[in-house]
Protein backbone atom coordinates (compact mmCIF):
# COMPACT_ATOMS: atom_id res chain seq x y z
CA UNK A 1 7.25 23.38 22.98
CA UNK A 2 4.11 23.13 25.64
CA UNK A 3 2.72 25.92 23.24
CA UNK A 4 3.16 24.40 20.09
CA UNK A 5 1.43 21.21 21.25
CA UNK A 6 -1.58 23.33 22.60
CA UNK A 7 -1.55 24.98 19.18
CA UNK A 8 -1.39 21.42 17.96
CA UNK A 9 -4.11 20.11 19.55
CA UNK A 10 -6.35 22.91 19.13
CA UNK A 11 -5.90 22.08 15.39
CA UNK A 12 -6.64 18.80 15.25
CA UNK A 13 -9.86 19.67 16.97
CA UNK A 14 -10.62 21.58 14.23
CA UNK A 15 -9.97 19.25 11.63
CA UNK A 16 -11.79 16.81 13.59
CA UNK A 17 -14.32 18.97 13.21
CA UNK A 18 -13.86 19.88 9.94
CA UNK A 19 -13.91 16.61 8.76
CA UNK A 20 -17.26 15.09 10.15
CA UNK A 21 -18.77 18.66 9.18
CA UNK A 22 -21.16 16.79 6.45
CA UNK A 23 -21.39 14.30 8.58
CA UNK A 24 -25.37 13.04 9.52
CA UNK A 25 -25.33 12.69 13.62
CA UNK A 26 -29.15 10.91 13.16
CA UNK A 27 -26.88 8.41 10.98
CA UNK A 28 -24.51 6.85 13.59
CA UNK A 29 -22.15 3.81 12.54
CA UNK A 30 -20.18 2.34 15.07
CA UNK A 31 -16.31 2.51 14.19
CA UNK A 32 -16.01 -0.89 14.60
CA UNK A 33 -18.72 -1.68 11.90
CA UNK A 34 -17.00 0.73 9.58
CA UNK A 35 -13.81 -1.09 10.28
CA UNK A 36 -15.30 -4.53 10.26
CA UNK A 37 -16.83 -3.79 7.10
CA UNK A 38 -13.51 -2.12 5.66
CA UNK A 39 -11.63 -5.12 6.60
CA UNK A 40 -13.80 -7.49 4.90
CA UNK A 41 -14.14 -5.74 1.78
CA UNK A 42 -10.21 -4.99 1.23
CA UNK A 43 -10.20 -8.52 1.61
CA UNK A 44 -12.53 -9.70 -1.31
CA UNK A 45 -12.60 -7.06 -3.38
CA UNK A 46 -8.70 -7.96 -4.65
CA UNK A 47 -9.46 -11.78 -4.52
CA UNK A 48 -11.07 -13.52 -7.46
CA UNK A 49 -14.54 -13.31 -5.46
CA UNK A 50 -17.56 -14.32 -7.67
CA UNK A 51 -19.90 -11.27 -8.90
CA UNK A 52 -22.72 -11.60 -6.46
CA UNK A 53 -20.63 -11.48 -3.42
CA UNK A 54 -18.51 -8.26 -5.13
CA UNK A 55 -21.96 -6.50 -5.82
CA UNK A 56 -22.83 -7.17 -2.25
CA UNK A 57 -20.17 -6.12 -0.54
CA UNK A 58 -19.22 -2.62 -3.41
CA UNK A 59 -23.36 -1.75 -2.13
CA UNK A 60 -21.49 -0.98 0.99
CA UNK A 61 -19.56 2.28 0.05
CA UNK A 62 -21.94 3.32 -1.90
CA UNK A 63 -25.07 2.93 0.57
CA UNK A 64 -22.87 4.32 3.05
CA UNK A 65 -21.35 7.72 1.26
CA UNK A 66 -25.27 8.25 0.33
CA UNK A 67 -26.47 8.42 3.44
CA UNK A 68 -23.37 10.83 5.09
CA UNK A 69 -24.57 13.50 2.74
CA UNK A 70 -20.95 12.36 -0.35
CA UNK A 71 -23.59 11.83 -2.36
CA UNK A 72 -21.76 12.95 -5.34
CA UNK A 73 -18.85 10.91 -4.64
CA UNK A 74 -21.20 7.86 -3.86
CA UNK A 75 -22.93 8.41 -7.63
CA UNK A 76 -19.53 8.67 -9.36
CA UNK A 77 -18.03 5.70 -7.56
CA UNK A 78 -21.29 3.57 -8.93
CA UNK A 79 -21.01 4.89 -12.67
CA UNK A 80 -17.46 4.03 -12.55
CA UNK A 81 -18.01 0.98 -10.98
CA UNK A 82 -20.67 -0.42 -13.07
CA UNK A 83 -18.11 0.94 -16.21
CA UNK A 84 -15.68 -0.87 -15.03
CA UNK A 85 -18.07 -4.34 -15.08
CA UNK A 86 -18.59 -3.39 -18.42
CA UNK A 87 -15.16 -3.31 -19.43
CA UNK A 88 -13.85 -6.74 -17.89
CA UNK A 89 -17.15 -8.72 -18.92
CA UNK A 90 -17.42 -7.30 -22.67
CA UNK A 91 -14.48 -5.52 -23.43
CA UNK A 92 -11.89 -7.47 -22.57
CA UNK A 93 -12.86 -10.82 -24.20
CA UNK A 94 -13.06 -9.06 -27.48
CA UNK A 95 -10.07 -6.36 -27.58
CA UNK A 96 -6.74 -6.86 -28.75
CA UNK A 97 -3.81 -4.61 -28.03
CA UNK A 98 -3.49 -1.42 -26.40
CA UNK A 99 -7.13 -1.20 -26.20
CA UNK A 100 -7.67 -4.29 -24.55
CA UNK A 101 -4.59 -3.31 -22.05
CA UNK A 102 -6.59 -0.24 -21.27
CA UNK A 103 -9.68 -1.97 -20.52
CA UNK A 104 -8.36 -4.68 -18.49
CA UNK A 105 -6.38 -1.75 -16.35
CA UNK A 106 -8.94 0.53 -16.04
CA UNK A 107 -11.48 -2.61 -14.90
CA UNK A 108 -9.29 -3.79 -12.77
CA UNK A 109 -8.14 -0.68 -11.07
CA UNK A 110 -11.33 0.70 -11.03
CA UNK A 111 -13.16 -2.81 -9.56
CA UNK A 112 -10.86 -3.78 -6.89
CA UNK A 113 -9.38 -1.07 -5.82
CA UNK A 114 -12.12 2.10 -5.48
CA UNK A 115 -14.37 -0.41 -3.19
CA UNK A 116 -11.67 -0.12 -0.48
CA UNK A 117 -10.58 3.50 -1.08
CA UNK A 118 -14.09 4.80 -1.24
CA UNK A 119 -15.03 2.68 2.37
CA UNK A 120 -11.02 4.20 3.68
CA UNK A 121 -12.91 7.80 3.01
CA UNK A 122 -16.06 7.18 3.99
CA UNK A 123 -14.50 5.60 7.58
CA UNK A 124 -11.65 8.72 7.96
CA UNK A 125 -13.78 11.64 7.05
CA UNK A 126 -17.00 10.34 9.15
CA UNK A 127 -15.36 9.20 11.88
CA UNK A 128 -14.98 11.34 15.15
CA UNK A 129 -11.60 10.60 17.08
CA UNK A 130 -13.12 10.33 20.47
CA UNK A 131 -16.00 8.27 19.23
CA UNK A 132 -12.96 5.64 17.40
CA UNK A 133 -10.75 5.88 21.04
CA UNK A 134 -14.23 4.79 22.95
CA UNK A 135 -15.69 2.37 20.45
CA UNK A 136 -11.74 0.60 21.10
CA UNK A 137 -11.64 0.90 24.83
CA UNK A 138 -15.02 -1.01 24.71
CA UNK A 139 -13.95 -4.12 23.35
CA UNK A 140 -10.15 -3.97 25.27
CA UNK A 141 -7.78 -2.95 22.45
CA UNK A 142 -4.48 -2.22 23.70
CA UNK A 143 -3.31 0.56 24.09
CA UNK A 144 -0.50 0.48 21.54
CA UNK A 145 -2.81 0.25 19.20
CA UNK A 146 -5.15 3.05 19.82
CA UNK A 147 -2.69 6.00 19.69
CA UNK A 148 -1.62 4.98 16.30
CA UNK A 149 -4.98 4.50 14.80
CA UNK A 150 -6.18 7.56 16.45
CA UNK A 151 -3.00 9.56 15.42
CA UNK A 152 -3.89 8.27 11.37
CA UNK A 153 -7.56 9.57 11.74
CA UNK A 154 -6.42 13.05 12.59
CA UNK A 155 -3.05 12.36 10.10
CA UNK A 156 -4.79 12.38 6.92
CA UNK A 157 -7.07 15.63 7.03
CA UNK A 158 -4.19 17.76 8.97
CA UNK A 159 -2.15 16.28 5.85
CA UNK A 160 -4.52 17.68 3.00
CA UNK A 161 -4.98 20.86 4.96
CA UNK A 162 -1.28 21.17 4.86
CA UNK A 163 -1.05 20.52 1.33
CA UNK A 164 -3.64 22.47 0.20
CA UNK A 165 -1.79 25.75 2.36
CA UNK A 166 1.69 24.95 0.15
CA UNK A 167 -0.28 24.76 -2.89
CA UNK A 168 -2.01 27.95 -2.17
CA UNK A 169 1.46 29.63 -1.12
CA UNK A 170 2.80 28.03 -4.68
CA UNK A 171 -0.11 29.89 -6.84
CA UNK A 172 1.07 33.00 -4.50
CA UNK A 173 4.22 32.66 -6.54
CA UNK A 174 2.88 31.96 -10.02
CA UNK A 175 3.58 28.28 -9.88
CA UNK A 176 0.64 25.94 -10.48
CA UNK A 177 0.05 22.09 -10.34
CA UNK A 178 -0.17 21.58 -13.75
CA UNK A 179 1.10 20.69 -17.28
CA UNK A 180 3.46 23.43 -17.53
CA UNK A 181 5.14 22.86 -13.95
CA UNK A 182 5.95 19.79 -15.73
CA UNK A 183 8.93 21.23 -17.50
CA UNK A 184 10.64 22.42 -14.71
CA UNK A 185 10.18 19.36 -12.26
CA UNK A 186 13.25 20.66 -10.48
CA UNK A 187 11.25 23.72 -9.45
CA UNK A 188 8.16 21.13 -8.71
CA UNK A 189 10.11 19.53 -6.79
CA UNK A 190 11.47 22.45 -4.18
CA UNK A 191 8.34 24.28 -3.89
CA UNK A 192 6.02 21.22 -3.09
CA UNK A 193 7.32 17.62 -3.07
CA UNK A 194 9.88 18.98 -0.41
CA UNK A 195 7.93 20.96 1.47
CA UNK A 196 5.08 18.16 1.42
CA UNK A 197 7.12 15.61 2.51
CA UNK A 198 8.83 17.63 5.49
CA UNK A 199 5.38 18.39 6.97
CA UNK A 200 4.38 15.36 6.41
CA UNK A 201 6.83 14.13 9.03
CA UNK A 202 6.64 16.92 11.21
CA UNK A 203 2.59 16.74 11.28
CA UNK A 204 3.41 12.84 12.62
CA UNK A 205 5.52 13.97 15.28
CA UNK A 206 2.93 16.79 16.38
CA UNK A 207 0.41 14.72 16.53
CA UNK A 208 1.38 11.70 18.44
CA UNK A 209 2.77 14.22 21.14
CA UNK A 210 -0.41 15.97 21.21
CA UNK A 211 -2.76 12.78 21.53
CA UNK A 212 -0.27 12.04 24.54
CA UNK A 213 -0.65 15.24 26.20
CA UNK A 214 -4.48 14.15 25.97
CA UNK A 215 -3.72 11.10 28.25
CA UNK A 216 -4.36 8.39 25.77
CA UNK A 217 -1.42 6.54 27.42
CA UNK A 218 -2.04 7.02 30.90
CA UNK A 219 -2.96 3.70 31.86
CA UNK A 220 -6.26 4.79 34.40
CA UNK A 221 -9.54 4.37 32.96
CA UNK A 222 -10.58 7.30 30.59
CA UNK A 223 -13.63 8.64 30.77
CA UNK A 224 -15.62 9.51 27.13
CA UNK A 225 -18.63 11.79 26.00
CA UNK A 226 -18.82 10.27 22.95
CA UNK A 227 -21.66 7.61 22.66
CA UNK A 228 -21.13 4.70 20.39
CA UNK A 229 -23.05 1.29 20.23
CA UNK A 230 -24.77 -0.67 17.58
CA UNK A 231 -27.82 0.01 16.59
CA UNK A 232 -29.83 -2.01 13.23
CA UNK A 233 -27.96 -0.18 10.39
CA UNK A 234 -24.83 -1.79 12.23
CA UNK A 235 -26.60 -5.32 12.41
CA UNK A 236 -27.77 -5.14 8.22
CA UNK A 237 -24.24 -3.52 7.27
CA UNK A 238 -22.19 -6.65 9.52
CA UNK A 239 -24.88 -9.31 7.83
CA UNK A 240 -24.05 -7.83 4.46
CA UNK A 241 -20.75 -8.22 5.15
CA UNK A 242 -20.61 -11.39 6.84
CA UNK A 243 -23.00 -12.91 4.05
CA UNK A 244 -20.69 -11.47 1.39
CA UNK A 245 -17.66 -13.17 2.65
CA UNK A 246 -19.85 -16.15 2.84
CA UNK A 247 -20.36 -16.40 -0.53
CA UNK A 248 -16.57 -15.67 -1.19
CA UNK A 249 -15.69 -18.85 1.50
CA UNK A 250 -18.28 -21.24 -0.59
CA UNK A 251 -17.24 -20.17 -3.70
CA UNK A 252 -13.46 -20.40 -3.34
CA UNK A 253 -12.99 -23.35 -0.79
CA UNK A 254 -16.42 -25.49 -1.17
CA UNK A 255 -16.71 -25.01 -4.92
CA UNK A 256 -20.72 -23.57 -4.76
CA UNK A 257 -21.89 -21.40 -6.88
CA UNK A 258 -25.15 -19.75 -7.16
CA UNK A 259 -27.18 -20.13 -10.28
């Protein structure tokens, strides 16, 4: 058992790694900014906000991807973005049917929902556990808390490196994720679903026992290399926010709009 949760924990100091590995260290957000920011945008982005304080706030992910070297993934998320304006403002109004179905899905799905999946990413996969664990102790989180949040930022990536093994093991036996594993879902079914969702469980259950063995629950003070703090890019990201969900407050309870 001790050696499987040394194993454990070696891992997950891998992934950590392995996950902030395009990571910019000249580019340092406080987790509390990214969570701040995540918090307010999740909130907006699936309310009927006006369009200034959406564009505002959707800058966010993409500003923020851009500058941790997910370039690619911050390009794509505009394009679809500003395709998915397209399709509510001048599609919709004018479409009947199944097209007009697609549009209004695709806009919607596309508008509210990849703002707060794209900022979810950009907060996991740039976000060091030791630097989340300090930036928490700072402001007096409790404990309870903090080893379940910190358990969910190593989760995710120990997850997809999990999944990624079984689907490597499945190609290994000439069965593929694709159209043709379709017709035998029963075979789908044993050689991934099953074996995702049993690792699943058992990569929860390693990893809360190995962020204990690190002493996250012993209740002396902890002592952390990691340096956090705000600097300006913290200040303009929380004013974007803040002003976003301004404009949101106005707009929905004080009936203002901007012309």
């Amino acid at each position: 058992m001790i050696n499987t949760l040394k194993k454990q924990d070696l891992h997950s100091d891998k992934m950590e790694l392995l996950t902030n590995k395009s990571y910019n260290s000249n580019i340092n957000i406080d987790p509390r900014t990214k969570i701040l920011v995540l918090i307010i945008l999740s909130f907006i982005v699936f309310s009927d906000a006006p369009l200034y304080s959406t564009l505002i706030l959707i800058s966010i992910p993409f500003f923020c991807l851009f500058i941790s070297n997910h370039k690619k993934a911050a390009i794509i998320y505009l394009i679809l973005f500003i395709f998915a304006q397209i399709s509510l403002i001048y599609l919709v109004p004018i479409t009947h049917g199944a097209l007009n179905t697609i549009s209004l899905t695709f806009g919607n799905l596309i508008a509210r929902m990849a703002p707060s999946i794209l900022m979810g990413y950009y907060v996991i996969s740039t976000t060091r556990v030791s630097e989340f664990v300090a930036s928490m102790e700072e402001i007096k989180v409790p404990k309870s808390i903090i080893i379940p949040l910190s358990v969910i930022f190593r989760y995710f990536p120990t997850l997809f490196d999990e999944i990624k093994s079984i689907r490597d093991a499945m190609k290994m036996k000439g069965i593929g994720l694709n159209f043709d594993s379709l017709k035998s879902p029963v075979t789908l079914m044993e050689y991934f679903f099953v074996p995702v969702l049993i690792n699943a469980v058992k990569t929860s259950d390693e990893l809360s026992a190995a962020s204990l063995t690190r002493g996250l629950s012993s209740p002396k003070q902890r002592t952390n290399i990691a340096k956090v703090g705000f600097t300006y890019l913290d200040i303009i990201l929380i004013f974007l926010s803040l002003l976003g969900l301004a404009f949101y407050l106005l707009y929905s309870f004080g009936g203002i709009t901007i012309a």
